[in-house]
PDB file of N, CA and C in Angstrom:
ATOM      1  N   UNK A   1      -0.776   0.148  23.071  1.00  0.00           N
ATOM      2  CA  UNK A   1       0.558   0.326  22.550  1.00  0.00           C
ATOM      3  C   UNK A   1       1.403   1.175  23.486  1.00  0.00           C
ATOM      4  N   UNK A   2       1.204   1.461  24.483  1.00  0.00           N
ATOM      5  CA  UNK A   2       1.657   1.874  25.566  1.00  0.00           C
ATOM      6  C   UNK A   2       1.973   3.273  25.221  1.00  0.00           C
ATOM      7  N   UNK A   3       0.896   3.711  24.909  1.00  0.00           N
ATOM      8  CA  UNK A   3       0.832   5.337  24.714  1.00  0.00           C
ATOM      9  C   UNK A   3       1.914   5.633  23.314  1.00  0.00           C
ATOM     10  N   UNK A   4       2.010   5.070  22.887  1.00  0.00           N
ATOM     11  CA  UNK A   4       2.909   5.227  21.375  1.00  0.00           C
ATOM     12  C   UNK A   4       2.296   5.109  20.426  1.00  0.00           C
ATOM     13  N   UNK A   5       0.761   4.692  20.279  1.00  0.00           N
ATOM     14  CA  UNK A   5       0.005   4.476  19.382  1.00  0.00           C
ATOM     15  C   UNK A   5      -0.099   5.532  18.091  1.00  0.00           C
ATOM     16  N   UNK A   6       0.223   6.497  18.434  1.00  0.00           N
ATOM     17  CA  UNK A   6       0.069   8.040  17.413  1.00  0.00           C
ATOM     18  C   UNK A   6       0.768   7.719  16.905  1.00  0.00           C
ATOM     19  N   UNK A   7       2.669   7.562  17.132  1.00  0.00           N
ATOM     20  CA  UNK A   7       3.936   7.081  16.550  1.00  0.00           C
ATOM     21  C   UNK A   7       3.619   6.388  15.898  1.00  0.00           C
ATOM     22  N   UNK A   8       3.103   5.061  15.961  1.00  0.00           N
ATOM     23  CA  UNK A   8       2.848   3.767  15.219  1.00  0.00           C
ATOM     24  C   UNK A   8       1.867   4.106  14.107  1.00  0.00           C
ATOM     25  N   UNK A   9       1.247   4.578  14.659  1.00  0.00           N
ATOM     26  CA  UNK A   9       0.232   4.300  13.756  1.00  0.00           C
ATOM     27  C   UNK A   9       0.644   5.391  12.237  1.00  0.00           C
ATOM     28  N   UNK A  10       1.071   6.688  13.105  1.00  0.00           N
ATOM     29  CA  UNK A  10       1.680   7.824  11.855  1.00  0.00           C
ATOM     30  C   UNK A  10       2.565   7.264  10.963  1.00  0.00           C
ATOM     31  N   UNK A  11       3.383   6.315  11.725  1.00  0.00           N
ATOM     32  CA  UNK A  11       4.534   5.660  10.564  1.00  0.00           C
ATOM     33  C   UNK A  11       4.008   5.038   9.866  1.00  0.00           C
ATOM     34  N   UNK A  12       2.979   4.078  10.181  1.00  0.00           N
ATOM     35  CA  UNK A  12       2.850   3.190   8.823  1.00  0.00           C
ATOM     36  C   UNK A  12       1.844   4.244   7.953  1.00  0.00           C
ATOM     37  N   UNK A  13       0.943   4.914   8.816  1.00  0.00           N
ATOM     38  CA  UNK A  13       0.938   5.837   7.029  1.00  0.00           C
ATOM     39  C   UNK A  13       1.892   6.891   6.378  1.00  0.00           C
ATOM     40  N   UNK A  14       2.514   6.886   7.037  1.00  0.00           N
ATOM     41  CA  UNK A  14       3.869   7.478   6.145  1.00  0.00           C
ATOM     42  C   UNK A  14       4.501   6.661   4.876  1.00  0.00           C
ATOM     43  N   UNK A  15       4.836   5.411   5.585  1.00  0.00           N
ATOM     44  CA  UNK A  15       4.916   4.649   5.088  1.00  0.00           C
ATOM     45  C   UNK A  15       4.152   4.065   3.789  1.00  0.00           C
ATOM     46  N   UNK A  16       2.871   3.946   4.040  1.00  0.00           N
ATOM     47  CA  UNK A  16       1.878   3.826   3.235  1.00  0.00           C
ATOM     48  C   UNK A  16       2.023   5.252   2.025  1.00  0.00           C
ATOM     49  N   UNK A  17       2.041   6.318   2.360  1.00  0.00           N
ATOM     50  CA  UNK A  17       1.806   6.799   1.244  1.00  0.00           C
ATOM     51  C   UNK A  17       3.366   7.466   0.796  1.00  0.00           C
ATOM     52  N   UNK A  18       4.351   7.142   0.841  1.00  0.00           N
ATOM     53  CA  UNK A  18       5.492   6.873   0.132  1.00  0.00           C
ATOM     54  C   UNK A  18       5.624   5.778  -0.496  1.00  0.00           C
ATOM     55  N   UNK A  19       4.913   4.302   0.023  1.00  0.00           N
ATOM     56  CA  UNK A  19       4.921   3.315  -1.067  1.00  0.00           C
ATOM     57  C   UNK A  19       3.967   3.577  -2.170  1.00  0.00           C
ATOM     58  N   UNK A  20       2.916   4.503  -1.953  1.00  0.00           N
ATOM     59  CA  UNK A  20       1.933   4.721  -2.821  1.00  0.00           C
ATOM     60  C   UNK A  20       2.637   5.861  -4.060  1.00  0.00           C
ATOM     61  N   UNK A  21       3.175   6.754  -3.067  1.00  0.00           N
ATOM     62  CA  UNK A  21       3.966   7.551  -4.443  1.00  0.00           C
ATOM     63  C   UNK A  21       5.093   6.908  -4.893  1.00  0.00           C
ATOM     64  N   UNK A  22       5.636   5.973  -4.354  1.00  0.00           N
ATOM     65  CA  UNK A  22       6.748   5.122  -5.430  1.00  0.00           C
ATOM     66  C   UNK A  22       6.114   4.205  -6.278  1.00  0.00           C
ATOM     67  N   UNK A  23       5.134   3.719  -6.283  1.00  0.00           N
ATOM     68  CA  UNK A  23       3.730   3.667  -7.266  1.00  0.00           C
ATOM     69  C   UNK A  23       3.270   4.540  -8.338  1.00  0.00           C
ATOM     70  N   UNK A  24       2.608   5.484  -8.145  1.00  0.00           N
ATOM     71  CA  UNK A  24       1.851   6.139  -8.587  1.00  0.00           C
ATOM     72  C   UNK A  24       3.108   7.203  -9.797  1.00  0.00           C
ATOM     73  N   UNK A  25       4.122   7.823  -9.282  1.00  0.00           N
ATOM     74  CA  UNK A  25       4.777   8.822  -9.635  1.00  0.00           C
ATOM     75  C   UNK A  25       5.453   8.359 -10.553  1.00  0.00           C
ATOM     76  N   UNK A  26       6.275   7.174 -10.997  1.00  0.00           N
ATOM     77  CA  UNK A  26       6.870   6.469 -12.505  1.00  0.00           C
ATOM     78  C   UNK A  26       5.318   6.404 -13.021  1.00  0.00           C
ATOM     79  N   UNK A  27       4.687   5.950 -12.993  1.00  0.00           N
ATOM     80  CA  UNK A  27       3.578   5.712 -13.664  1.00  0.00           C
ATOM     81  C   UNK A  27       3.341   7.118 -14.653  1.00  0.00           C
ATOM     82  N   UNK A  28       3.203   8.416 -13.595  1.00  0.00           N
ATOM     83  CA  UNK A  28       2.377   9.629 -14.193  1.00  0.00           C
ATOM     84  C   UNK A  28       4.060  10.381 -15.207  1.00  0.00           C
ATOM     85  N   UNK A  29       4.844  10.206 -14.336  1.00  0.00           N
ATOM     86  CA  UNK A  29       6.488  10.804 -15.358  1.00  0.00           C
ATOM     87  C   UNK A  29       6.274   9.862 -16.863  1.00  0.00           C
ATOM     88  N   UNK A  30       5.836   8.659 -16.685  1.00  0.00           N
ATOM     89  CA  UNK A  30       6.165   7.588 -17.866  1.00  0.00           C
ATOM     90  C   UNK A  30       4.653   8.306 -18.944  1.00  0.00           C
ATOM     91  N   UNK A  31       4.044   8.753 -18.331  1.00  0.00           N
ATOM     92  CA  UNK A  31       2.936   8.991 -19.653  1.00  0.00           C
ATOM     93  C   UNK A  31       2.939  10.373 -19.720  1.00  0.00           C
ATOM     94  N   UNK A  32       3.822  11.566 -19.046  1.00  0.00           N
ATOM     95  CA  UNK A  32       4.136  12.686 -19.126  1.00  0.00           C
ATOM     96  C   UNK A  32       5.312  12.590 -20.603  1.00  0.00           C
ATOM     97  N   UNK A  33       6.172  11.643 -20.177  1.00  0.00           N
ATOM     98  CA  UNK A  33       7.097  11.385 -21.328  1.00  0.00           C
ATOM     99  C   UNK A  33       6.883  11.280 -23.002  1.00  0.00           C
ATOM    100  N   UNK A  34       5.710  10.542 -22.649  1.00  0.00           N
ATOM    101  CA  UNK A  34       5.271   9.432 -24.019  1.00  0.00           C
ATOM    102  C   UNK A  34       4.387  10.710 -24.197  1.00  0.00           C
ATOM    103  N   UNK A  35       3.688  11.540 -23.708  1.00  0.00           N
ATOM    104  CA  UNK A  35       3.010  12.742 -24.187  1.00  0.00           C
ATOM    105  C   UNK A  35       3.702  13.603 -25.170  1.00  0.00           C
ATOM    106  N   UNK A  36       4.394  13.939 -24.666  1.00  0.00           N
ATOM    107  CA  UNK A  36       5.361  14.913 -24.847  1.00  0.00           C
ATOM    108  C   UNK A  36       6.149  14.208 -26.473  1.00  0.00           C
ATOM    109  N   UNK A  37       6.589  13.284 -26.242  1.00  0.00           N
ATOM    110  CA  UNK A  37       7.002  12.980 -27.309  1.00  0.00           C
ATOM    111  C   UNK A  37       6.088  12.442 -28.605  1.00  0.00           C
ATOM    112  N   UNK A  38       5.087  12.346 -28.048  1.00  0.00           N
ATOM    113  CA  UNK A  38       3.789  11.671 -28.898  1.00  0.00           C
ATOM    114  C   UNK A  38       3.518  13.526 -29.356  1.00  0.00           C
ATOM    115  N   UNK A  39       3.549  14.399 -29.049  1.00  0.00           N
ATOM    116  CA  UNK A  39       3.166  15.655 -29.736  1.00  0.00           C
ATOM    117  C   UNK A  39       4.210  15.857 -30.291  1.00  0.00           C
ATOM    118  N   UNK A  40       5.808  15.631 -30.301  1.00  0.00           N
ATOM    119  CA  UNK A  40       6.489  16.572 -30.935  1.00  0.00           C
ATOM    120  C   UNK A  40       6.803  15.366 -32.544  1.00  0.00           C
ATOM    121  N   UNK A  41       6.317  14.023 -32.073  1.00  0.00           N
ATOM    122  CA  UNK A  41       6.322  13.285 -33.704  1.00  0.00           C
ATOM    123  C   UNK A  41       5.316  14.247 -34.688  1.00  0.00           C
ATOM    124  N   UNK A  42       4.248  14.663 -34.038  1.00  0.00           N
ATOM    125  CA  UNK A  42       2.761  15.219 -34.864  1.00  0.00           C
ATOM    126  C   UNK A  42       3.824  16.512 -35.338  1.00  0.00           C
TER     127      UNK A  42
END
């Protein structure tokens, strides 16, 4: 990669784990929510 390989390669896991937390993070807010409100019905 003509000595750019570190660059390349760092971006796509950057990449990778910003698509993973735009994944993961609605997921954990959405059952933080439903918690929260699931205790204050009780």
């Amino acid at each position: 990669m003509g000595g750019y390989a570190v660059y390349v390669w760092g971006s796509f896991a950057a990449a990778l784990i910003i698509y993973v937390w735009n994944v993961v993070a609605p997921r954990r807010r959405r059952r933080a929510i439903l918690g929260s409100l699931l205790e204050t019905d009780e």
